[in-house]
C-alpha atoms as a PDB file:
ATOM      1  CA  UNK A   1     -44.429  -7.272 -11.114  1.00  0.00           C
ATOM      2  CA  UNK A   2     -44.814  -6.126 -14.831  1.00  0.00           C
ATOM      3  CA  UNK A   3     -45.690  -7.688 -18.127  1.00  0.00           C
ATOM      4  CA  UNK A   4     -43.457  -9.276 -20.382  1.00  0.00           C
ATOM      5  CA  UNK A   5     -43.175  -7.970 -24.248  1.00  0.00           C
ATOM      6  CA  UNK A   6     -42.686  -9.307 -27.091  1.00  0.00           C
ATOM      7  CA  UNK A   7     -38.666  -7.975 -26.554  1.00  0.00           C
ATOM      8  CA  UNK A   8     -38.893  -9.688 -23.211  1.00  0.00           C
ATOM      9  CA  UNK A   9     -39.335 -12.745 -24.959  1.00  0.00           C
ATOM     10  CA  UNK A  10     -36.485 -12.272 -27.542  1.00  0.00           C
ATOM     11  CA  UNK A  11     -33.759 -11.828 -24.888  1.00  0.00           C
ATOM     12  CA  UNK A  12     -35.225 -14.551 -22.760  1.00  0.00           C
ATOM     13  CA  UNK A  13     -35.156 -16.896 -25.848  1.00  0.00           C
ATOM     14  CA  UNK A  14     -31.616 -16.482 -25.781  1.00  0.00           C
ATOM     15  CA  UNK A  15     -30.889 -16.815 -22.336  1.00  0.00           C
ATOM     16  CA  UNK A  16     -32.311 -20.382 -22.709  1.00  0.00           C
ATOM     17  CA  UNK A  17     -29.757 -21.015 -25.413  1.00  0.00           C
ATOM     18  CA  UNK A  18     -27.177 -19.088 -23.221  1.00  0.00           C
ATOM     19  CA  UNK A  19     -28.410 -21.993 -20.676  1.00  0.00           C
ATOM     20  CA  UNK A  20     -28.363 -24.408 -23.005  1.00  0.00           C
ATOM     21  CA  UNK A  21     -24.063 -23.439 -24.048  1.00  0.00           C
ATOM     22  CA  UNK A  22     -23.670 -23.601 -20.084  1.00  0.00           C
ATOM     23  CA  UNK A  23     -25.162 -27.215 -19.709  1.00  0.00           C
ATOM     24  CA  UNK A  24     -23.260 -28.396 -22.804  1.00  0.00           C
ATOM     25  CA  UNK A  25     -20.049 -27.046 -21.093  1.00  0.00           C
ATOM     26  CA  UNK A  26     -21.042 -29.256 -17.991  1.00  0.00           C
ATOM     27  CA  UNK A  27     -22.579 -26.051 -16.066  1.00  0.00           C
ATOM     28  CA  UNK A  28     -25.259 -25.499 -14.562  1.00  0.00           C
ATOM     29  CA  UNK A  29     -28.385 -24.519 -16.873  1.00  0.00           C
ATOM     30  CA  UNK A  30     -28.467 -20.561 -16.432  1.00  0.00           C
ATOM     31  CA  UNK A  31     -27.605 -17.989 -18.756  1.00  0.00           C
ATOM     32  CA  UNK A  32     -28.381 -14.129 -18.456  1.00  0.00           C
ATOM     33  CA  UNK A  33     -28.462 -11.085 -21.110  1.00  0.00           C
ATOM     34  CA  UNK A  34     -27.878  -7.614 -19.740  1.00  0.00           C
ATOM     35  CA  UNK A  35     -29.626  -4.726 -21.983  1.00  0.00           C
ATOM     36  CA  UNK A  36     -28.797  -1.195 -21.682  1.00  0.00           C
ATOM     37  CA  UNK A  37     -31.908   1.519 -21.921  1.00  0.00           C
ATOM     38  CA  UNK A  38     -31.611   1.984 -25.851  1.00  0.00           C
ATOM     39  CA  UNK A  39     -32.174  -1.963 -25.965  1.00  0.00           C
ATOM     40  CA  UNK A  40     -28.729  -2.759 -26.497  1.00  0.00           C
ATOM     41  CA  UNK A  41     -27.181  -6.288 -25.267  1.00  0.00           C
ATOM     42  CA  UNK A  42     -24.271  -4.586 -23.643  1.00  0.00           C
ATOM     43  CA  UNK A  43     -22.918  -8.572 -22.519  1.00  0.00           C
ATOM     44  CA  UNK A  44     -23.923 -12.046 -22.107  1.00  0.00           C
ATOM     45  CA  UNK A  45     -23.312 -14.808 -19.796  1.00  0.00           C
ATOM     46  CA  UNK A  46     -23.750 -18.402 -18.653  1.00  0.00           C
ATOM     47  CA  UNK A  47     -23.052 -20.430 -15.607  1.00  0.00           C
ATOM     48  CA  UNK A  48     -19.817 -21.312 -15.146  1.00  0.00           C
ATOM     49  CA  UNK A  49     -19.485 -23.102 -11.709  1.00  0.00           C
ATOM     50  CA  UNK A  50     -18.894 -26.421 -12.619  1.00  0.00           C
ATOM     51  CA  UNK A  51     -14.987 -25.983 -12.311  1.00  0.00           C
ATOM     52  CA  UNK A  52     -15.918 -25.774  -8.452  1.00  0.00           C
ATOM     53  CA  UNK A  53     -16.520 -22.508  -7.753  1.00  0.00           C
ATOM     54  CA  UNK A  54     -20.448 -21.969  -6.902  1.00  0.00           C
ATOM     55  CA  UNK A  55     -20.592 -18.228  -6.691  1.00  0.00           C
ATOM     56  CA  UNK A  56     -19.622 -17.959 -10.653  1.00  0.00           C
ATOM     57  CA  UNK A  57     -23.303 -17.466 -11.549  1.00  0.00           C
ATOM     58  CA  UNK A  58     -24.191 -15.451 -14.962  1.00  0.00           C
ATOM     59  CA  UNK A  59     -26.415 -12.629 -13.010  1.00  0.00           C
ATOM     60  CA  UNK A  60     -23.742 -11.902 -10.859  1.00  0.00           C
ATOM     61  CA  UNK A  61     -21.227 -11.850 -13.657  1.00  0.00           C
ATOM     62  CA  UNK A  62     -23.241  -9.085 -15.225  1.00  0.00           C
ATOM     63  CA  UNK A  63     -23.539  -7.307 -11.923  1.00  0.00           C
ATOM     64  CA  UNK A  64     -19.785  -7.023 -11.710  1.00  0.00           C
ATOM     65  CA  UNK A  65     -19.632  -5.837 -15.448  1.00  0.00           C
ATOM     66  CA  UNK A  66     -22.130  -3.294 -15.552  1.00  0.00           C
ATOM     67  CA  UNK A  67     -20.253  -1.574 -13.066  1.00  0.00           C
ATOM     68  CA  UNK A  68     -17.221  -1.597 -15.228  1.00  0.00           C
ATOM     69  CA  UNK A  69     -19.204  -0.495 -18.222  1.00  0.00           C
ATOM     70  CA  UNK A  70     -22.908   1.415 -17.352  1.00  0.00           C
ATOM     71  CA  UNK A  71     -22.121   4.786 -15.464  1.00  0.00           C
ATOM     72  CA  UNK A  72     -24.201   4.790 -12.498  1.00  0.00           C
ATOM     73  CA  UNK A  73     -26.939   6.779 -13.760  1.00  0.00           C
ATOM     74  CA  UNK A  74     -27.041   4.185 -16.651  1.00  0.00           C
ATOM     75  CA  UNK A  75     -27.664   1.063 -14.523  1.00  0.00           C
ATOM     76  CA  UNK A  76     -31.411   1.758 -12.784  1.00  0.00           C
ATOM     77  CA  UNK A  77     -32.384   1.995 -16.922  1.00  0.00           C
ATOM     78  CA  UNK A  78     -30.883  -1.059 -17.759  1.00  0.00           C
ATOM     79  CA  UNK A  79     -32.918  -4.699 -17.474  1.00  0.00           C
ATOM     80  CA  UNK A  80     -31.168  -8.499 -16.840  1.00  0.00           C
ATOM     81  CA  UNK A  81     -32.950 -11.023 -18.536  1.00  0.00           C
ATOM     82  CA  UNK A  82     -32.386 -13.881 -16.792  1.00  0.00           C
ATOM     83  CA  UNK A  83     -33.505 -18.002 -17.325  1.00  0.00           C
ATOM     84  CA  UNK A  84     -33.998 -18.219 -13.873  1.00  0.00           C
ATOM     85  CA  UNK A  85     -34.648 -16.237 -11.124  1.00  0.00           C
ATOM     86  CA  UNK A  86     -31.751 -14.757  -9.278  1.00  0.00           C
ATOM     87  CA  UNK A  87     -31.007 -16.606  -6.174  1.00  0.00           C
ATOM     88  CA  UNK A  88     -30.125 -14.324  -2.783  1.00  0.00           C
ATOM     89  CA  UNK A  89     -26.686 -13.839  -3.987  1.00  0.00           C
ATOM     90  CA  UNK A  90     -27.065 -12.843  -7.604  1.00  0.00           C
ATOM     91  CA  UNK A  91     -30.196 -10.063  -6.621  1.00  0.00           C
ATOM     92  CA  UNK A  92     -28.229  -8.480  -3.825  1.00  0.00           C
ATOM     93  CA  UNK A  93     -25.658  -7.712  -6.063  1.00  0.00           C
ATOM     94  CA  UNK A  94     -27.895  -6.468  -8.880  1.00  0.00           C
ATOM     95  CA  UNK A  95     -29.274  -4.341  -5.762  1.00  0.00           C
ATOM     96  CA  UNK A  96     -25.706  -3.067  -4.578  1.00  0.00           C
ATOM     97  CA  UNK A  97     -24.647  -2.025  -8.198  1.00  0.00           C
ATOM     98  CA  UNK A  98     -28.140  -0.033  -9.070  1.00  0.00           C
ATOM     99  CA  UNK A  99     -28.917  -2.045 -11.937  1.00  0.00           C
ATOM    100  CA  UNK A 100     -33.107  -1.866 -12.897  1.00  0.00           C
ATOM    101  CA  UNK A 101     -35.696  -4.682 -13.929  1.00  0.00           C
ATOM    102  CA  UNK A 102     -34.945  -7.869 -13.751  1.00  0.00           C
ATOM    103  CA  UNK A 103     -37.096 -10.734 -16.551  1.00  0.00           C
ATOM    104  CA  UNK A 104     -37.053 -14.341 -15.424  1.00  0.00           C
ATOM    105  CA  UNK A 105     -37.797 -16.661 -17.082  1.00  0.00           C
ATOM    106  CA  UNK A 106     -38.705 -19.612 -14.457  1.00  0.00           C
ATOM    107  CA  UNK A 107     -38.418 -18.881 -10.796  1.00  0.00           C
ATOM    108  CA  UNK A 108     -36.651 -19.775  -7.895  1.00  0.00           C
ATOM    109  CA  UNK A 109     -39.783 -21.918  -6.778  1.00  0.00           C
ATOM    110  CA  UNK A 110     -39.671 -23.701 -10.053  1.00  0.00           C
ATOM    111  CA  UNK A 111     -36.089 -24.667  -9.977  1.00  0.00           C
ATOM    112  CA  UNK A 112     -36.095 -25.714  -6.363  1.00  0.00           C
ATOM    113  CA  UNK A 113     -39.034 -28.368  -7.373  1.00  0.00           C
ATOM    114  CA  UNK A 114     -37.294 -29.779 -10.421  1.00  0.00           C
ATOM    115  CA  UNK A 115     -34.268 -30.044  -8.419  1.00  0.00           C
ATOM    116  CA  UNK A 116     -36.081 -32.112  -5.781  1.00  0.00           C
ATOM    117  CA  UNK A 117     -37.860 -33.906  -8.455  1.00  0.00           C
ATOM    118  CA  UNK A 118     -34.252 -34.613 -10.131  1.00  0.00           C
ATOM    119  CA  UNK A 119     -32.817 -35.692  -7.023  1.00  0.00           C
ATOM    120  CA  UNK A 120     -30.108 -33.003  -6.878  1.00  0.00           C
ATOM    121  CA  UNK A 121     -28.929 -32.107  -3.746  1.00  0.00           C
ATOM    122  CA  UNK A 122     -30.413 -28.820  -1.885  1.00  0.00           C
ATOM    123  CA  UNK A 123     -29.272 -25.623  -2.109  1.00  0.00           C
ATOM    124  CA  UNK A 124     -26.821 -24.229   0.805  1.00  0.00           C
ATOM    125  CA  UNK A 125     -29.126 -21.294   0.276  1.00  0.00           C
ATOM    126  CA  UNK A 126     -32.648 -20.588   0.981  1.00  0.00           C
ATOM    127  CA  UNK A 127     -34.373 -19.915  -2.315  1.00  0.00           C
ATOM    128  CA  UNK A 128     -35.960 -16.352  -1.874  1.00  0.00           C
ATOM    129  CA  UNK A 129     -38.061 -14.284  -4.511  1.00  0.00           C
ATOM    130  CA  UNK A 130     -35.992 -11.277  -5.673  1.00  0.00           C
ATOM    131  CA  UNK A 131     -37.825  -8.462  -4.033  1.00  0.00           C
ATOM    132  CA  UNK A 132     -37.228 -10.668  -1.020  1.00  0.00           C
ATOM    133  CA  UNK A 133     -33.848  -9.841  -1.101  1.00  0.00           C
ATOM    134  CA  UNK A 134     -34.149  -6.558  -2.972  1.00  0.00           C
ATOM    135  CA  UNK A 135     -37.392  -4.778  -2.421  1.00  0.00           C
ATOM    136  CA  UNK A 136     -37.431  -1.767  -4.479  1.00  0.00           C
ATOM    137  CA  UNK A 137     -36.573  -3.991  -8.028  1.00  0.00           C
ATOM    138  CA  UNK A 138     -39.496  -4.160 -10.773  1.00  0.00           C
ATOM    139  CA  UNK A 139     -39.701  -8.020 -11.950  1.00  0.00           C
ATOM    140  CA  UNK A 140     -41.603  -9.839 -14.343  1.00  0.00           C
ATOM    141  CA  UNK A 141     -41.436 -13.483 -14.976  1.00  0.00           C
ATOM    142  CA  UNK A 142     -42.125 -16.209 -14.661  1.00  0.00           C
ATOM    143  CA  UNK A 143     -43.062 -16.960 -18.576  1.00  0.00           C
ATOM    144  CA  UNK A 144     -45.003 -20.443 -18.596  1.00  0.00           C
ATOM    145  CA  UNK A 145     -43.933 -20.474 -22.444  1.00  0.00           C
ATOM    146  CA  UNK A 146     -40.457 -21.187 -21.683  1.00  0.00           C
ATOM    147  CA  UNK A 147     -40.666 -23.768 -18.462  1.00  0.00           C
ATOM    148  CA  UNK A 148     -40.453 -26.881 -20.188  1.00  0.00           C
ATOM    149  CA  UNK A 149     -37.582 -25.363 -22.345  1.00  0.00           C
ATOM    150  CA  UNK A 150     -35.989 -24.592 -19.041  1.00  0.00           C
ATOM    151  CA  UNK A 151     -37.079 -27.642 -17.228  1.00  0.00           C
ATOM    152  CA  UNK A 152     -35.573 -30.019 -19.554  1.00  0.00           C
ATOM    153  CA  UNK A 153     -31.949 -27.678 -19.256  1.00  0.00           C
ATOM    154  CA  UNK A 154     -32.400 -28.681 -15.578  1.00  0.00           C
ATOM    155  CA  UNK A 155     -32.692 -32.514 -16.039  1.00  0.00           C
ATOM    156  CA  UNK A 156     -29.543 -32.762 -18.631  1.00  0.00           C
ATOM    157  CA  UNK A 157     -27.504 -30.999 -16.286  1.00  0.00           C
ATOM    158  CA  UNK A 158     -28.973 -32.992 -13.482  1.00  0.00           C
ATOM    159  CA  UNK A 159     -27.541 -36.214 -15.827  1.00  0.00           C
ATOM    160  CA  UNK A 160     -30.451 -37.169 -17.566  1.00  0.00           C
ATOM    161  CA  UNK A 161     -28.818 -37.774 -20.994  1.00  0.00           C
END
């Protein structure tokens, strides 16, 4: 696991807000940035799955897309900034595409507790660390800066006004 840079931080900042636009939309509170190697947001995305679909998650949104715009030699350079940690799903596909470093801002472990603290209902999936699922990923995150940021995106969407 690496350090997180001041640049880190920027694009993290904004997948809170990302987060934020989700949980406003009646989402879930995730949102993800994906930045090519010359730093350049090539797209955004938030959760969508409130409509009913549960696999319309914002990391593997960006998965899908870099394929359709990063050649394949473009995608280990590229980083996902994430506000939380990819689940199984959402880090396999990162994995299957080739995309490179993934930046978290709260982890799987985190989310699981506020969830239980919120009184949301499990997962269907067993939270796993990234490199869990995907061994040969560089990560950094969490960033203790941004977890009560985070946390609070968690209890709104859980209905806590």
């Amino acid at each position: 696991m690496d350090t997180v840079s001041d640049t880190d931080l920027v694009h993290l900042r904004r997948c809170v807000e990302l987060a934020a636009e989700a949980v406003d939309a009646g989402h879930q509170a995730f949102g993800s940035v994906l930045v090519d190697a010359g730093g350049v947001v090539v797209a955004e995305a938030r959760n969508e799955e409130g409509g009913g679909d549960a696999t319309r998650h914002p990391e593997l949104e960006l998965a899908q897309l870099a394929v359709r715009h990063l050649a394949p030699q473009e995608r280990p350079r590229a980083t996902v900034y994430t506000s939380g940690e990819h689940c199984p799903m959402c880090a396999a596909a990162h994995a299957w595409v080739g995309l490179g470093r993934i930046v978290y801002a709260t982890s799987g472990e985190q989310t699981a507790r506020w969830a239980a603290e919120l009184g949301a209902a499990p997962s269907p999936v067993v939270s796993l660390a990234i490199n869990e699922v995907a061994p040969g990923i560089p990560t950094a995150g969490p960033v203790p800066e941004l977890a009560d940021a985070v946390r609070e995106l968690h209890r709104r969407a859980a209905g806590g006004a």
